[in-house]
Protein backbone atom coordinates (compact mmCIF):
# COMPACT_ATOMS: atom_id res chain seq x y z
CA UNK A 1 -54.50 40.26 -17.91
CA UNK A 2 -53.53 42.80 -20.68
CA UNK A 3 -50.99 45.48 -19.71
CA UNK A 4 -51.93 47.92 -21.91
CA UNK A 5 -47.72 49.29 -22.77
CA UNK A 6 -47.22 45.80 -23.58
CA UNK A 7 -45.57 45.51 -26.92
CA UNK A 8 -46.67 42.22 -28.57
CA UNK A 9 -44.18 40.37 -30.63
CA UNK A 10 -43.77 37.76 -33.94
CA UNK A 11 -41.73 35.38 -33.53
CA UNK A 12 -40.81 32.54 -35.93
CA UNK A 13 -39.58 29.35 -35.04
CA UNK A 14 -38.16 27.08 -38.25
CA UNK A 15 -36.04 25.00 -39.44
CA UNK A 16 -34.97 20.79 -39.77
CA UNK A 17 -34.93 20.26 -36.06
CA UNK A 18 -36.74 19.31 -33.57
CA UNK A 19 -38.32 21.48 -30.90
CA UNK A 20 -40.84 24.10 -32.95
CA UNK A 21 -43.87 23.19 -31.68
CA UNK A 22 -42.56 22.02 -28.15
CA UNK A 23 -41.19 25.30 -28.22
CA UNK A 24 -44.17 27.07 -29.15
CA UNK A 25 -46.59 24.99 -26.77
CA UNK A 26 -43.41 25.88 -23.55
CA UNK A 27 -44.55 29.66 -24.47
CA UNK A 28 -48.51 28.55 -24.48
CA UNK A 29 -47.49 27.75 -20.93
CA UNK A 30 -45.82 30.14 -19.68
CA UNK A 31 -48.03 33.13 -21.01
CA UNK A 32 -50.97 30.56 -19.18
CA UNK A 33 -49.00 31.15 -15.73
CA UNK A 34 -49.30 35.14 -16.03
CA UNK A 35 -53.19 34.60 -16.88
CA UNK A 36 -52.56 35.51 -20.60
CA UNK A 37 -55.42 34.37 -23.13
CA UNK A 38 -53.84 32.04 -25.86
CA UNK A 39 -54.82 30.33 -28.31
CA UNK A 40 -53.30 27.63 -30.73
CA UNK A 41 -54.49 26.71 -34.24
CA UNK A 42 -52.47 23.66 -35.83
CA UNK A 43 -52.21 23.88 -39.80
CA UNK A 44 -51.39 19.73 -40.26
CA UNK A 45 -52.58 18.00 -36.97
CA UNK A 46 -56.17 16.98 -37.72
CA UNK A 47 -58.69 16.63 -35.30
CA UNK A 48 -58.96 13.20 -35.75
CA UNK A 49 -56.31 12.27 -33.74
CA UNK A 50 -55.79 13.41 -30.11
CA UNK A 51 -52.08 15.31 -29.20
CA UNK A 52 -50.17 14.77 -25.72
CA UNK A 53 -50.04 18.85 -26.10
CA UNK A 54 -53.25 19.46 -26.37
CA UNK A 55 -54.18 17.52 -23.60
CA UNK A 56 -52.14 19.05 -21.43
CA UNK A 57 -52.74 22.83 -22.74
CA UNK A 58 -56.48 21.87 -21.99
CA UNK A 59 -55.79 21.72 -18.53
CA UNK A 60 -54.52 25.32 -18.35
CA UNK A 61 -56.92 26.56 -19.95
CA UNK A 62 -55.63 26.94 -23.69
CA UNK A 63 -57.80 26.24 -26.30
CA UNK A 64 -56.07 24.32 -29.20
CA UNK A 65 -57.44 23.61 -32.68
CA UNK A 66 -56.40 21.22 -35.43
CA UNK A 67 -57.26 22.70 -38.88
CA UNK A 68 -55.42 20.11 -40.52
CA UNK A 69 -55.79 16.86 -42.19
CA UNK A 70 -52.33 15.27 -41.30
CA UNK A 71 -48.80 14.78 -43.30
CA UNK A 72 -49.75 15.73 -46.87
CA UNK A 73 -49.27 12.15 -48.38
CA UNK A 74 -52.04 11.09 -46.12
CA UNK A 75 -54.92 12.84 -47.73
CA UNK A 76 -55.76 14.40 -51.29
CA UNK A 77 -54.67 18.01 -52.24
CA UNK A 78 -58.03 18.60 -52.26
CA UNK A 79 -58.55 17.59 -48.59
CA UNK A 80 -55.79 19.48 -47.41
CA UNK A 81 -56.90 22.45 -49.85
CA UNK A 82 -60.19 22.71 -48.19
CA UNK A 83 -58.88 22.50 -44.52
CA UNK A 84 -56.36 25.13 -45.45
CA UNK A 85 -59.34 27.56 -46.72
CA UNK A 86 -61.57 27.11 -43.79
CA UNK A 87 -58.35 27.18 -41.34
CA UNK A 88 -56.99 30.00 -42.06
CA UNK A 89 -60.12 32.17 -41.54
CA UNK A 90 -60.56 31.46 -37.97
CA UNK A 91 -56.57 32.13 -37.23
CA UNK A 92 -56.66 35.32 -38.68
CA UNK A 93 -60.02 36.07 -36.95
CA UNK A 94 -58.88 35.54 -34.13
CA UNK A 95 -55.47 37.21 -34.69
CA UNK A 96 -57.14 40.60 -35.90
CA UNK A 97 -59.97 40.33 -32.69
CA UNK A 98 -57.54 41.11 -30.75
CA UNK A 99 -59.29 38.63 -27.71
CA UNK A 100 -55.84 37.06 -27.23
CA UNK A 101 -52.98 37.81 -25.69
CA UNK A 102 -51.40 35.05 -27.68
CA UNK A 103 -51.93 33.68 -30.67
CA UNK A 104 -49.93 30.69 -31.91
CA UNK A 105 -50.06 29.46 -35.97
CA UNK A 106 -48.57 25.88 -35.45
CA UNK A 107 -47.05 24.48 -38.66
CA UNK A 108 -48.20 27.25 -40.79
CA UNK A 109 -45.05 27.45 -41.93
CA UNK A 110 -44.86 23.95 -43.53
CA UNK A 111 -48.60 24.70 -44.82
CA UNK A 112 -47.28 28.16 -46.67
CA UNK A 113 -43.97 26.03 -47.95
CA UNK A 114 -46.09 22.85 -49.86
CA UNK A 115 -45.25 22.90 -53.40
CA UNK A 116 -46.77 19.75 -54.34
CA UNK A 117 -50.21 21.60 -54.73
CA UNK A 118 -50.90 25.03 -54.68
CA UNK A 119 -52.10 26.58 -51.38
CA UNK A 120 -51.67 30.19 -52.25
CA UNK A 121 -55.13 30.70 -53.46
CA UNK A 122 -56.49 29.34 -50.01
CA UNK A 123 -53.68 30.26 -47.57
CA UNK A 124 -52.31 33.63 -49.57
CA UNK A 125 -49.15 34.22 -48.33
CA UNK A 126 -49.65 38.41 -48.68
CA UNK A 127 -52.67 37.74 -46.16
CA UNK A 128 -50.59 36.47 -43.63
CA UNK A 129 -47.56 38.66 -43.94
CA UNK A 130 -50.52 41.51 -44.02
CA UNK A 131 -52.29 39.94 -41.09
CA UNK A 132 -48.68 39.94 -39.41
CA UNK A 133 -48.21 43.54 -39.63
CA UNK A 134 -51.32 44.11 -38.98
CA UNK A 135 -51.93 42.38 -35.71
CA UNK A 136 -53.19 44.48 -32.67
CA UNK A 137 -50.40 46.04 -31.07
CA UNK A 138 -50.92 44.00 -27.79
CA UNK A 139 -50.97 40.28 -29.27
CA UNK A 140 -47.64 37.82 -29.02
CA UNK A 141 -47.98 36.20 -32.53
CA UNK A 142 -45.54 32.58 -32.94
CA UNK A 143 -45.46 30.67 -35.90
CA UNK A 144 -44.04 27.53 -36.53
CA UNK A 145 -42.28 25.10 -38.50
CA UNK A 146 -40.13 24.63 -41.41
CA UNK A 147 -39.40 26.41 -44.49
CA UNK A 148 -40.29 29.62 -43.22
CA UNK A 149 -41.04 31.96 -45.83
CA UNK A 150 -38.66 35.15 -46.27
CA UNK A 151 -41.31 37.67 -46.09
CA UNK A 152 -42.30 36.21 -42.96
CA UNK A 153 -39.19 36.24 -41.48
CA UNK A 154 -38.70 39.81 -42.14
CA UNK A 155 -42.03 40.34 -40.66
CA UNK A 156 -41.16 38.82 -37.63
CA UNK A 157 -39.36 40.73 -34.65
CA UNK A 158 -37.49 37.14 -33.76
CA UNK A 159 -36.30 33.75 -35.81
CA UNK A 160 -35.06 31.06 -33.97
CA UNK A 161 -33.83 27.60 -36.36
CA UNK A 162 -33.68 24.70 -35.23
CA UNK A 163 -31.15 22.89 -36.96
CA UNK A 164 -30.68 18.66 -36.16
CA UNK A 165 -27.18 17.70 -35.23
CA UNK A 166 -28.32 14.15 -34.54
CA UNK A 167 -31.26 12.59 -34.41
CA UNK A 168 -32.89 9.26 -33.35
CA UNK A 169 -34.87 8.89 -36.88
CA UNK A 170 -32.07 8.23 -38.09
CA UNK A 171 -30.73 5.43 -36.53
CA UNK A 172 -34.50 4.21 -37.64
CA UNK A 173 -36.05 4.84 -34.22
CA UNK A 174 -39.96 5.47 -34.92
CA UNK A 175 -41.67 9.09 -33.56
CA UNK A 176 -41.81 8.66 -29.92
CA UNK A 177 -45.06 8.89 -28.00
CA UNK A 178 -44.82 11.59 -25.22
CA UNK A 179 -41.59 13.14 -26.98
CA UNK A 180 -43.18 13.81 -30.87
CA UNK A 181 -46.60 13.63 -30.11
């Protein structure tokens, strides 16, 4: 249900704390409830593994895809490499359609930041700053997690950081089904 004097925004959600991608998937919702199309691509979660998120973002109606091959110590650069070059394709496809009303680039952030191997060359970081600005004028663009890079910040019309205070990983407590994942 597109409204045509709708504005659509970038927003970036970063930093060490938790609540990105919860963050990300409360918008998902909400944009779901006014009959908005979204769609979610995640740059780590693999589709291997199944997410409490995606299950319920199913049910509304949002289609969610893991690009991804999991936490980068869990594969070899050139595993993540190539899910990072046939990713990013699709996202900006479907960024640049213009078919959504939302489009939501889950960890991209974290996938632009890895220095351990290179990604530019397969995730360029002037495509997606260029794909940013370049977005149909209509389409809600959020991406998440941390590191986010400084010319996508200054792309974006809103940051929000999470920042940890305290945390239960700290005190050793494992990741939480139903609360991380």
């Amino acid at each position: 249900m597109r409204e045509e004097s709708r504005h659509g925004m970038t927003l970036v959600y970063t930093g060490n704390g938790k609540g990105k991608t919860t963050s990300a998937v409360g918008v998902a919702v909400r944009a779901a409830g006014h009959d908005y199309k979204v769609k979610m691509f995640q740059f780590i979660k693999s589709p291997e593994r199944t997410y409490g998120e995606q299950k319920s973002l199913e049910k509304l109606g949002v289609e969610m895809v893991q690009l991804g091959k999991g936490f980068t110590w869990t594969k070899t650069p050139e595993e993540h490499r190539e899910a990072l070059r046939k990713g990013w394709p699709l996202a900006k496809q479907a960024i640049l359609s213009g078919d959504y009303d939302v489009v939501i680039l889950d960890e991209i952030n974290n996938a632009l930041a890895i220095d351990s191997f290179p990604v530019n060359d397969v995730l360029p970081l002037e495509e997606v700053v260029e794909t940013i600005n370049k977005k149909p004028s209509h389409v809600h663009l959020l991406l998440t997690g941390r590191d986010a890079h400084e010319r996508v910040k200054e792309a974006a019309d809103l940051v929000s950081v999470m920042e940890p205070e305290k945390h239960y990983y700290d005190e050793g407590h494992p990741a939480i089904k139903g609360i991380e994942f």
